[in-house]
C-alpha atoms as a PDB file:
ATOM      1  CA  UNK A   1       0.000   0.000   0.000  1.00  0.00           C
ATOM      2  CA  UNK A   2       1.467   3.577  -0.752  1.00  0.00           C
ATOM      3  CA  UNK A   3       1.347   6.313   1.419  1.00  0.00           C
ATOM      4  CA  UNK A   4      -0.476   9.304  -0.237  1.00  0.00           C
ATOM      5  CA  UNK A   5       1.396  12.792   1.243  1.00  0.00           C
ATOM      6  CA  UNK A   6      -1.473  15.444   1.411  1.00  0.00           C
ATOM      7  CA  UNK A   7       0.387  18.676   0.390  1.00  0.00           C
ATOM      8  CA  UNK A   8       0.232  21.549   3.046  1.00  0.00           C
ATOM      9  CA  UNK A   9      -1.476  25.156   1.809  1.00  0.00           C
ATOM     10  CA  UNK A  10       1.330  27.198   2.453  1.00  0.00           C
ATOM     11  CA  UNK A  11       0.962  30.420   3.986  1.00  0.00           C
ATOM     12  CA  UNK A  12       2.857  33.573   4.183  1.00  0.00           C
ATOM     13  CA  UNK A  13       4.048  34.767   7.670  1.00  0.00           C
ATOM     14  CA  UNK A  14       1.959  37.896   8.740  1.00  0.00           C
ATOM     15  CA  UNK A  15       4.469  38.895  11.181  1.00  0.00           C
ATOM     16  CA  UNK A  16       5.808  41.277   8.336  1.00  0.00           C
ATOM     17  CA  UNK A  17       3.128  42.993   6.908  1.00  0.00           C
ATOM     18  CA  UNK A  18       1.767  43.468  10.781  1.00  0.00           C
ATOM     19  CA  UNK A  19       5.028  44.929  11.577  1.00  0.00           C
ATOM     20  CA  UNK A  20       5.187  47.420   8.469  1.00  0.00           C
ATOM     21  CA  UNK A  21       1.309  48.537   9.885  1.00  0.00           C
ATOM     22  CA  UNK A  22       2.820  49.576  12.677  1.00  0.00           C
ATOM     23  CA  UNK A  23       5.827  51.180  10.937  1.00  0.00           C
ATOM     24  CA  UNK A  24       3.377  53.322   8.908  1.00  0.00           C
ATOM     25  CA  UNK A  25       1.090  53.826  12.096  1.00  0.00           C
ATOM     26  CA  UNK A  26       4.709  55.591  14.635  1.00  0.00           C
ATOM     27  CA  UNK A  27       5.334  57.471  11.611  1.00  0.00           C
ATOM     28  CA  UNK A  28       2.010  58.829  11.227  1.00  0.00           C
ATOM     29  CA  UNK A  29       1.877  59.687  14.879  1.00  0.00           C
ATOM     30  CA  UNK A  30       5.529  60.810  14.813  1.00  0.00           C
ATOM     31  CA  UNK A  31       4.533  63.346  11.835  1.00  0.00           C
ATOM     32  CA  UNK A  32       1.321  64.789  13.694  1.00  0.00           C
ATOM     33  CA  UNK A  33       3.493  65.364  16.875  1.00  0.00           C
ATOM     34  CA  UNK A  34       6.113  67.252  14.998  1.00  0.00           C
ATOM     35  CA  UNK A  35       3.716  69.391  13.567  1.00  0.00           C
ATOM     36  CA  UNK A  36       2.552  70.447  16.722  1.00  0.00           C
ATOM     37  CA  UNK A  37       5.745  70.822  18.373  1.00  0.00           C
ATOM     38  CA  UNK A  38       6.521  73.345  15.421  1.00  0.00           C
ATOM     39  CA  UNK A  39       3.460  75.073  15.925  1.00  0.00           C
ATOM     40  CA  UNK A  40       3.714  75.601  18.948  1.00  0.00           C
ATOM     41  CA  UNK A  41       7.246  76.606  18.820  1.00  0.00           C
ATOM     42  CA  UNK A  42       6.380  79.533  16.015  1.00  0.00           C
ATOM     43  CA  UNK A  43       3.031  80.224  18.177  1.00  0.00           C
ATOM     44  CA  UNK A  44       4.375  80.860  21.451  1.00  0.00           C
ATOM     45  CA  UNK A  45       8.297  81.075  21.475  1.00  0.00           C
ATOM     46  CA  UNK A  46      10.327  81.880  18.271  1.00  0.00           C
ATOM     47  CA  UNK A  47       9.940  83.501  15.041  1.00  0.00           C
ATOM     48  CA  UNK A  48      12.263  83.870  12.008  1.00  0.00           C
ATOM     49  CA  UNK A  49      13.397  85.953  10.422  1.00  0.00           C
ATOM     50  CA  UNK A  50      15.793  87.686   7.248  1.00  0.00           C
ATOM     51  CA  UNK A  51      17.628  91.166   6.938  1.00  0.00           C
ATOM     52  CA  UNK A  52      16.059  92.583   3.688  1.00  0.00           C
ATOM     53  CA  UNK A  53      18.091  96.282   3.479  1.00  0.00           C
ATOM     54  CA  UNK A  54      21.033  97.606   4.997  1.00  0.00           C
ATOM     55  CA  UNK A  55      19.006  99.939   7.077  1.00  0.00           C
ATOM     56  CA  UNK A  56      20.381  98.125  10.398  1.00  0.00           C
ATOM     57  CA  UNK A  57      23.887  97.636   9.166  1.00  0.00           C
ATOM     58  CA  UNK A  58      26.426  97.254  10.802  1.00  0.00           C
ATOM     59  CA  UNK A  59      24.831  95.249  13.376  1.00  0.00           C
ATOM     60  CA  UNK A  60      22.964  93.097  10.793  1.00  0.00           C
ATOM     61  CA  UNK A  61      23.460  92.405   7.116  1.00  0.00           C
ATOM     62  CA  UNK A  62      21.688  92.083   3.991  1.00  0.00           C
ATOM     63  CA  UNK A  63      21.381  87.667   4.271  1.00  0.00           C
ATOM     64  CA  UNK A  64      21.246  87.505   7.677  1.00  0.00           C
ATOM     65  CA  UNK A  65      18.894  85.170   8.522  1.00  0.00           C
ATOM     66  CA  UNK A  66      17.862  85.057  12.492  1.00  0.00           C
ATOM     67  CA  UNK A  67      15.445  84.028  15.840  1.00  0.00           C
ATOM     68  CA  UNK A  68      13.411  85.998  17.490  1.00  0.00           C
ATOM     69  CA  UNK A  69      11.478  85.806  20.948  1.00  0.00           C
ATOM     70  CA  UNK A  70       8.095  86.585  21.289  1.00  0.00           C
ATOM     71  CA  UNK A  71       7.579  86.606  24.636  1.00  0.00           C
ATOM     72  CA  UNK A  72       9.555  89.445  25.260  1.00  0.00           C
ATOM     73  CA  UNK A  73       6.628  91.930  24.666  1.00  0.00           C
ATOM     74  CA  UNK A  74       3.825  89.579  25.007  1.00  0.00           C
ATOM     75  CA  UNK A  75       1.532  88.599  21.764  1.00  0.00           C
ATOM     76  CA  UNK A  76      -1.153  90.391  20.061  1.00  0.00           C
ATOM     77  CA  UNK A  77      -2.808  89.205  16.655  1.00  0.00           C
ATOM     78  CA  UNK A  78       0.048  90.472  14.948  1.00  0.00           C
ATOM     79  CA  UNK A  79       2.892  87.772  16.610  1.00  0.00           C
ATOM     80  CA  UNK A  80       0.596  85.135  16.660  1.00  0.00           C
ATOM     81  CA  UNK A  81      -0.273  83.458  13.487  1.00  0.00           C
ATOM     82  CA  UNK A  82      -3.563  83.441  11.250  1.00  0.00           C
ATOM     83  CA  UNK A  83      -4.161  86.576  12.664  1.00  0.00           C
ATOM     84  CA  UNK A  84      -5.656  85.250  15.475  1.00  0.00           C
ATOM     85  CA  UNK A  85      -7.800  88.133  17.408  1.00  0.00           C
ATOM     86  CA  UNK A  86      -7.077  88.456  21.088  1.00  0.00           C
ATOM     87  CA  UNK A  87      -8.970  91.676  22.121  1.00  0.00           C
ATOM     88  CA  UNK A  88      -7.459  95.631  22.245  1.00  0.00           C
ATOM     89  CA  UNK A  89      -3.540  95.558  22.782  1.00  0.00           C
ATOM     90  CA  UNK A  90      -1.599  92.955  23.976  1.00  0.00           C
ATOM     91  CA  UNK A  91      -1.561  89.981  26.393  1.00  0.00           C
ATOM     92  CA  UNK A  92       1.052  89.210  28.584  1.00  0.00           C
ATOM     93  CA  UNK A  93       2.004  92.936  27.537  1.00  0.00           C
ATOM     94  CA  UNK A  94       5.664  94.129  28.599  1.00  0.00           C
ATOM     95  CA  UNK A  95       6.987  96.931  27.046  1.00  0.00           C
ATOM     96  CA  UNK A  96      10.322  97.234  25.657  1.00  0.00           C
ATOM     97  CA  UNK A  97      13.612  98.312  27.026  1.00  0.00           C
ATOM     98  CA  UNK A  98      15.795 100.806  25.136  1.00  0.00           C
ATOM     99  CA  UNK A  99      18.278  99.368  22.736  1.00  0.00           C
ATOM    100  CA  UNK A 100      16.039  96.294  22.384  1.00  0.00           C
ATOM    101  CA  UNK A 101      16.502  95.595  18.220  1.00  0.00           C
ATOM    102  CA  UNK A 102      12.474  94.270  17.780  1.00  0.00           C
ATOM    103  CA  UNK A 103      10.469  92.969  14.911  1.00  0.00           C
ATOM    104  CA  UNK A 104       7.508  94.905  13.755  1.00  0.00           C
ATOM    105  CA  UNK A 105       4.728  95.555  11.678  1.00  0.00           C
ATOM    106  CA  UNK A 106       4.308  98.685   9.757  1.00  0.00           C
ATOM    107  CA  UNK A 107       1.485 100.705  11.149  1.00  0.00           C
ATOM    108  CA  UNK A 108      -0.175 100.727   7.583  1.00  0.00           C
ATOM    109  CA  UNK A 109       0.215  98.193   5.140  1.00  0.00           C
ATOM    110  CA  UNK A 110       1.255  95.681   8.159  1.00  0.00           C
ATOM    111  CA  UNK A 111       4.865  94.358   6.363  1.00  0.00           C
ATOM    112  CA  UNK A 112       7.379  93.474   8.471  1.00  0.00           C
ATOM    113  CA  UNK A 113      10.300  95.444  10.133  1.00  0.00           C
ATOM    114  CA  UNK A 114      13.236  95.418  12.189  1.00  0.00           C
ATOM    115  CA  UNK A 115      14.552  98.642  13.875  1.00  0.00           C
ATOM    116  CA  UNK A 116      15.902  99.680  17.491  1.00  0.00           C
ATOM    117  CA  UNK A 117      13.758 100.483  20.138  1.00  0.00           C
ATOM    118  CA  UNK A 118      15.125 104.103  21.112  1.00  0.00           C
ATOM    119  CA  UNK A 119      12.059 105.743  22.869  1.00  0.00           C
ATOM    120  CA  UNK A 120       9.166 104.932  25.049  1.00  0.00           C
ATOM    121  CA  UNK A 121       5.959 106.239  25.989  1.00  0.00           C
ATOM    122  CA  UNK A 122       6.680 109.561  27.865  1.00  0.00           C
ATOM    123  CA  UNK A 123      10.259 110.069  26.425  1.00  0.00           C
ATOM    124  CA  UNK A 124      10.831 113.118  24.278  1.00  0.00           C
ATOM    125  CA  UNK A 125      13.139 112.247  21.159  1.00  0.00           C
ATOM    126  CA  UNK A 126      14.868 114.907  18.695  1.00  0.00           C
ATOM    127  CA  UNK A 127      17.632 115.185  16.261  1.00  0.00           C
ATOM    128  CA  UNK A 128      20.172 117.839  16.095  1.00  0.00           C
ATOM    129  CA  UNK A 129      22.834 118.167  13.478  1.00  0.00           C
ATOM    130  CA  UNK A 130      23.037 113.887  13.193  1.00  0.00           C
ATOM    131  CA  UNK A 131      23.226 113.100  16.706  1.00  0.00           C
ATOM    132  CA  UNK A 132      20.035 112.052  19.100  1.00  0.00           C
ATOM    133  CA  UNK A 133      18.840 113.935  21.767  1.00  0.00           C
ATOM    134  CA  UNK A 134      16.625 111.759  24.472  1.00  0.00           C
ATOM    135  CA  UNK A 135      14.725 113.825  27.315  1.00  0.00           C
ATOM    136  CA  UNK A 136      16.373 116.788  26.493  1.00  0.00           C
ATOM    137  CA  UNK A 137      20.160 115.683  26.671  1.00  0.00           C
ATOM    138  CA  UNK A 138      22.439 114.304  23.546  1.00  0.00           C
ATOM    139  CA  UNK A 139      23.297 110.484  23.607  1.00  0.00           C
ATOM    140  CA  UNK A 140      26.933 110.090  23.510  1.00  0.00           C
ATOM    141  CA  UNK A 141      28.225 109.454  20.353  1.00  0.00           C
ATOM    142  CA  UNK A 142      31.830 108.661  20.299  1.00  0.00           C
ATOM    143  CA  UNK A 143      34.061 107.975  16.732  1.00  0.00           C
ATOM    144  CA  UNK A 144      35.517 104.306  16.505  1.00  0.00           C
ATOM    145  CA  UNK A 145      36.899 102.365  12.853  1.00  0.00           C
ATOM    146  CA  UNK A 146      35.513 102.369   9.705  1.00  0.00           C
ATOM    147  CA  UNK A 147      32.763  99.904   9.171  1.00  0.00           C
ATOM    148  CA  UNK A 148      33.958  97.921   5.676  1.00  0.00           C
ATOM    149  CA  UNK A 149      31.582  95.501   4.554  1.00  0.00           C
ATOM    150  CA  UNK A 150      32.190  93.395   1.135  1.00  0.00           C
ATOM    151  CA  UNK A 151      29.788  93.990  -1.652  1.00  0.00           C
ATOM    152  CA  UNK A 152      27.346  91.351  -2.885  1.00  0.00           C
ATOM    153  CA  UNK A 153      27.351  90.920  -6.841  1.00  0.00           C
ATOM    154  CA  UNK A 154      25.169  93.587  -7.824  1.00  0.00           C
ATOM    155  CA  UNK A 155      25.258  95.598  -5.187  1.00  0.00           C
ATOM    156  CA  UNK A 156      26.703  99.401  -5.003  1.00  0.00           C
ATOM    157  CA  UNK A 157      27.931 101.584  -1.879  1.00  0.00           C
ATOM    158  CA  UNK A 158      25.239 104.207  -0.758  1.00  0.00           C
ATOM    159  CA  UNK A 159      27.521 106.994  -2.106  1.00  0.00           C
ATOM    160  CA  UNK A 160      30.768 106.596  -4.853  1.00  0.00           C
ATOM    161  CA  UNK A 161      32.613 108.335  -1.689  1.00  0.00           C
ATOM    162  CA  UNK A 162      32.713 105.495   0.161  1.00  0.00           C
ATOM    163  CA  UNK A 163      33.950 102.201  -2.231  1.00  0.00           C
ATOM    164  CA  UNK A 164      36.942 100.952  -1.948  1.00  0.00           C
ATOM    165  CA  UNK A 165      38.495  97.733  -2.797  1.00  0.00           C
ATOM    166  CA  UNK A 166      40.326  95.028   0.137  1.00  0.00           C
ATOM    167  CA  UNK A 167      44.005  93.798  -0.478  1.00  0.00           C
ATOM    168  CA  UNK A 168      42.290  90.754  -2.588  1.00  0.00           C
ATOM    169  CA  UNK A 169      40.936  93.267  -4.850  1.00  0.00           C
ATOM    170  CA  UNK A 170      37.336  92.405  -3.943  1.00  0.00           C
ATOM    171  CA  UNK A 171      35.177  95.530  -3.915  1.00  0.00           C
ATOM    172  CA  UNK A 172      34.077  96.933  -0.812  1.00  0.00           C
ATOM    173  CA  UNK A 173      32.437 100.084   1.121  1.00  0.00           C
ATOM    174  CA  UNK A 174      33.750 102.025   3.933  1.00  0.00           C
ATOM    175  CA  UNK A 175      31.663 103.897   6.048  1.00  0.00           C
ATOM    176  CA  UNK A 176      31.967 106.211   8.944  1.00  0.00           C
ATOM    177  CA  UNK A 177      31.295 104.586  12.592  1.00  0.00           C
ATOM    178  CA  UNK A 178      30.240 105.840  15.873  1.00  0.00           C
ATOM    179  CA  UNK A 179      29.642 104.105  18.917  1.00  0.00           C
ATOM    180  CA  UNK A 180      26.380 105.614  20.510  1.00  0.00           C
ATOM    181  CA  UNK A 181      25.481 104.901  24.369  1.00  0.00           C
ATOM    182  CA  UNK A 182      21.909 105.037  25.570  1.00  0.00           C
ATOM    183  CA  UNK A 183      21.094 106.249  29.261  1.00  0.00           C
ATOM    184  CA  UNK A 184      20.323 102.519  30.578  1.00  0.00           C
ATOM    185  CA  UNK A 185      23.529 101.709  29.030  1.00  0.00           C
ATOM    186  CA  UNK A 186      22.710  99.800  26.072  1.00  0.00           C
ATOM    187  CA  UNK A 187      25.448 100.491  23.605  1.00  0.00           C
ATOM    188  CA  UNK A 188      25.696  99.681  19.845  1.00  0.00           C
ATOM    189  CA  UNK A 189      26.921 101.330  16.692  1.00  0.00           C
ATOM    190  CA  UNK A 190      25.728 102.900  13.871  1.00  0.00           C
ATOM    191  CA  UNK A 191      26.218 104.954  10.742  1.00  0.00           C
ATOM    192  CA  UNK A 192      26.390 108.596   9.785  1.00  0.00           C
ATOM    193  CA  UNK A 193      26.983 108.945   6.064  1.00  0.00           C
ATOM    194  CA  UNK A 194      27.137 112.428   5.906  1.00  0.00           C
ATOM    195  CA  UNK A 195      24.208 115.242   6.325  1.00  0.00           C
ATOM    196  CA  UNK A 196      20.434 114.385   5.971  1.00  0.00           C
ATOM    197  CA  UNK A 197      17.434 115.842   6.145  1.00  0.00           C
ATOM    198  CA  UNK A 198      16.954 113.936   9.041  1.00  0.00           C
ATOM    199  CA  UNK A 199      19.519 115.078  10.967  1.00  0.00           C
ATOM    200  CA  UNK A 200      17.560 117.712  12.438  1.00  0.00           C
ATOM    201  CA  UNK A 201      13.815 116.996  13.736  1.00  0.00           C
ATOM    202  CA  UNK A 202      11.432 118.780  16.075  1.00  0.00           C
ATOM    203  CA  UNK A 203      11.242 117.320  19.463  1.00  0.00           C
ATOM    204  CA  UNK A 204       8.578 114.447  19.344  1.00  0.00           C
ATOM    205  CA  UNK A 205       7.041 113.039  22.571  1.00  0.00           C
ATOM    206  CA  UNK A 206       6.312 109.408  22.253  1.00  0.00           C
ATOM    207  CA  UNK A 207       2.732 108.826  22.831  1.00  0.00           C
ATOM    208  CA  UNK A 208       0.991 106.292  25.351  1.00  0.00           C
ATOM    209  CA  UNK A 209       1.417 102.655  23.806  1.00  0.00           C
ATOM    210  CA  UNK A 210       3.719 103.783  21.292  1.00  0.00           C
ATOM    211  CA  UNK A 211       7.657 103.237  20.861  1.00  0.00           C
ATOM    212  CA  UNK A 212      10.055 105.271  18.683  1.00  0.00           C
ATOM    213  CA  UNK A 213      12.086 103.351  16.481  1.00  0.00           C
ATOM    214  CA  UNK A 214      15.130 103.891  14.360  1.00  0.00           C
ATOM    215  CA  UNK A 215      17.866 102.008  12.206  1.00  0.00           C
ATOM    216  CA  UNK A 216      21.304 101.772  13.029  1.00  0.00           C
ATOM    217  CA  UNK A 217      22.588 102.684   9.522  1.00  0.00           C
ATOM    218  CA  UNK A 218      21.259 106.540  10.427  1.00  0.00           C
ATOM    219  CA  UNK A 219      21.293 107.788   7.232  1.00  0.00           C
ATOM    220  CA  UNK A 220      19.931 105.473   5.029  1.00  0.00           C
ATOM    221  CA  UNK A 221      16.410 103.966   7.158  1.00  0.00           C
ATOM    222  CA  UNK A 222      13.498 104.690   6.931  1.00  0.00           C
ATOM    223  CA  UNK A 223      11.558 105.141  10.800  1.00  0.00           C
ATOM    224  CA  UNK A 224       9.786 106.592  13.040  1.00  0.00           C
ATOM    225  CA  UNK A 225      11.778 110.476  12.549  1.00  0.00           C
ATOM    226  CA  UNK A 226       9.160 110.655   9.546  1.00  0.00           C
ATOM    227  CA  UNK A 227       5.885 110.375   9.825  1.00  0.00           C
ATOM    228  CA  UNK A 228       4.437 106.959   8.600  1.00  0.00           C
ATOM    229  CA  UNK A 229       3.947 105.978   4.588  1.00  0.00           C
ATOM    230  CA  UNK A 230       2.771 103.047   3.364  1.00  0.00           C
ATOM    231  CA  UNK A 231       6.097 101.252   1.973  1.00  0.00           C
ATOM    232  CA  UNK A 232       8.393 103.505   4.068  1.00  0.00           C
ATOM    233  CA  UNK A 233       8.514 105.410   6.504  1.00  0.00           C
ATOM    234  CA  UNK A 234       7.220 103.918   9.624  1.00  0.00           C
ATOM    235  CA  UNK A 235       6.118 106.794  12.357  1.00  0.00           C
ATOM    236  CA  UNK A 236       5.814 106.428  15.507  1.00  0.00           C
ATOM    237  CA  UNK A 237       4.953 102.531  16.063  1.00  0.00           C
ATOM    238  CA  UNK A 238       2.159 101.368  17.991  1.00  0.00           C
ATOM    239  CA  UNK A 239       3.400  98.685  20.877  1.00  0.00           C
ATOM    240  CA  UNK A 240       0.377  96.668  19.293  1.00  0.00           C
ATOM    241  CA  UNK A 241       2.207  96.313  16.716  1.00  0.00           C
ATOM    242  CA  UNK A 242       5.403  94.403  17.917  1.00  0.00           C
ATOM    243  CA  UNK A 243       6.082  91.097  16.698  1.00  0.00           C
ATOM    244  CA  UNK A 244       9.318  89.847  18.546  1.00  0.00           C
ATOM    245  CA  UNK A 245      12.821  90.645  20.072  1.00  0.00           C
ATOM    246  CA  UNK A 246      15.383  89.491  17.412  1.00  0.00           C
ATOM    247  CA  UNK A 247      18.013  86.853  19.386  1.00  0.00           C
ATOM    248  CA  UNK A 248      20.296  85.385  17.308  1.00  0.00           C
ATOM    249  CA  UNK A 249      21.252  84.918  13.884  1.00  0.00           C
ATOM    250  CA  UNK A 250      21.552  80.852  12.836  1.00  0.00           C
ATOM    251  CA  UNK A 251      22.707  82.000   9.055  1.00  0.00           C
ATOM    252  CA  UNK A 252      24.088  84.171   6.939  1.00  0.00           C
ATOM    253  CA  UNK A 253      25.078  84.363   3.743  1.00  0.00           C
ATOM    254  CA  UNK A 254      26.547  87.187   1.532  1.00  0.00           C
ATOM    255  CA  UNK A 255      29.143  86.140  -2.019  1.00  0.00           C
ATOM    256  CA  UNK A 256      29.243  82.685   0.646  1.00  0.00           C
ATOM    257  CA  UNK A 257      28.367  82.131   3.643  1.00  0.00           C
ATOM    258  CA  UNK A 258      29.601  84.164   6.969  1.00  0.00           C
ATOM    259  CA  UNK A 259      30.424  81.417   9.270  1.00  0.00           C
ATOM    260  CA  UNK A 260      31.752  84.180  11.798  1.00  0.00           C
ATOM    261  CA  UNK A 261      28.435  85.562  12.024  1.00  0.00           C
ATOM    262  CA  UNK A 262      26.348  82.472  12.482  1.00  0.00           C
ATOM    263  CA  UNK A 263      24.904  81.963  16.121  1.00  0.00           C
ATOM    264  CA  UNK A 264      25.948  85.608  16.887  1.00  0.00           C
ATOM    265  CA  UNK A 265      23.480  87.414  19.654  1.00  0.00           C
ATOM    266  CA  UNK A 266      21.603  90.618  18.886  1.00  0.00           C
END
């Protein structure tokens, strides 16, 4: 008698396809979670940012790119995204302290800014003959080396007077610097490229909720020692308005990237 083998159906292993579910399933979750980390993040904590002109030169630089808090000065619909209504003002408001370089939104057509905070509410702020006056007494304003700063392909110096070209022949602009030194001790420098119309304003007192901004490259930004245009000049900025206190800068690029630059504080 012969034994008769009955064949076996032969199945695949589901192990596999049960692990790949779950594969597909942690990355799924792992996606949703990032999103909301990020959200959060750009919500509540940090914003980014890039230097468009040269109006806060030297500090910052055309291809800067940078951080910037948001809960220095609270949040109003304008730092928080979607435009998310949260009543008159501010919550959380704190007002800020003078020197503070701050993101902003232009009082009228609402594009975004960066100048330095030089007045606040109750401070009186004027120009005389290029150097600024706060409550009534000049700022110091003391002479220190030429800022040089390469030129990007393209790019020109604000005036002929001031190109030059560095020992590798690579053209260049050199511009007069001054270290200026607020009363709360917050020092920084800026620019004076010669005489402006500018230079000399009428006293201005800074308004309740309101800050007076400027750039650091004096000569050549346009803020609140005008009174505000759509497209330019910014006026005298409502603290509504405020968007962030830049931090640091995590790139920067110009003809190549700046690598002394990157991670740099404000």
């Amino acid at each position: 008698m012969t034994d008769t083998v009955t064949p076996r159906e032969v199945t695949e292993p589901k192990t596999a396809k049960v692990e790949e579910k779950e594969d597909w399933k942690s990355f799924g979750w792992f996606l949703i979670k990032l999103v909301l980390v990020v959200l959060i993040f750009r919500t509540f904590f940090f914003t980014s940012f890039n230097i468009p002109s040269e109006s806060m030169m030297p500090r910052l630089l055309v291809g800067d790119y940078l951080f910037a808090q948001k809960w220095s000065y609270g949040y109003s619909r304008y730092s928080l995204p979607f435009d998310i209504d949260v009543g008159d003002g501010r919550i959380f408001a704190t007002l800020p302290e003078h020197g503070d370089v701050a993101i902003f939104k232009h009082p009228i057509d609402k594009t975004d800014y960066i100048k330095r905070v030089i007045a606040l509410p109750g401070d009186t702020v004027q120009m005389i003959d290029g150097q600024l006056h706060l409550n009534g007494k000049p700022v110091p304003k003391e002479r220190v080396e030429d800022f040089i700063v390469e030129l990007a392909d393209g790019d020109r110096c604000y005036s002929g007077r001031f190109a030059m070209q560095m020992d590798d022949g690579t053209p260049a602009c050199r511009y007069p610097q001054f270290r200026e030194t607020l009363p709360n001790d917050v020092s920084y420098n800026v620019l004076d490229l010669g005489v402006v119309g500018v230079d000399n304003t009428a006293p201005v007192i800074v308004p309740d909720d309101h800050v007076f901004m400027m750039g650091d490259n004096r000569d050549n930004s346009q803020d609140s020692r005008r009174a505000t245009v759509s497209g330019g000049w910014v006026g005298l900025v409502p603290t509504e308005n405020l968007v962030a206190e830049a931090s640091f800068m995590y790139w920067s690029y110009g003809n190549g990237v700046r690598w002394n630059r990157i991670f740099k504080g404000i």
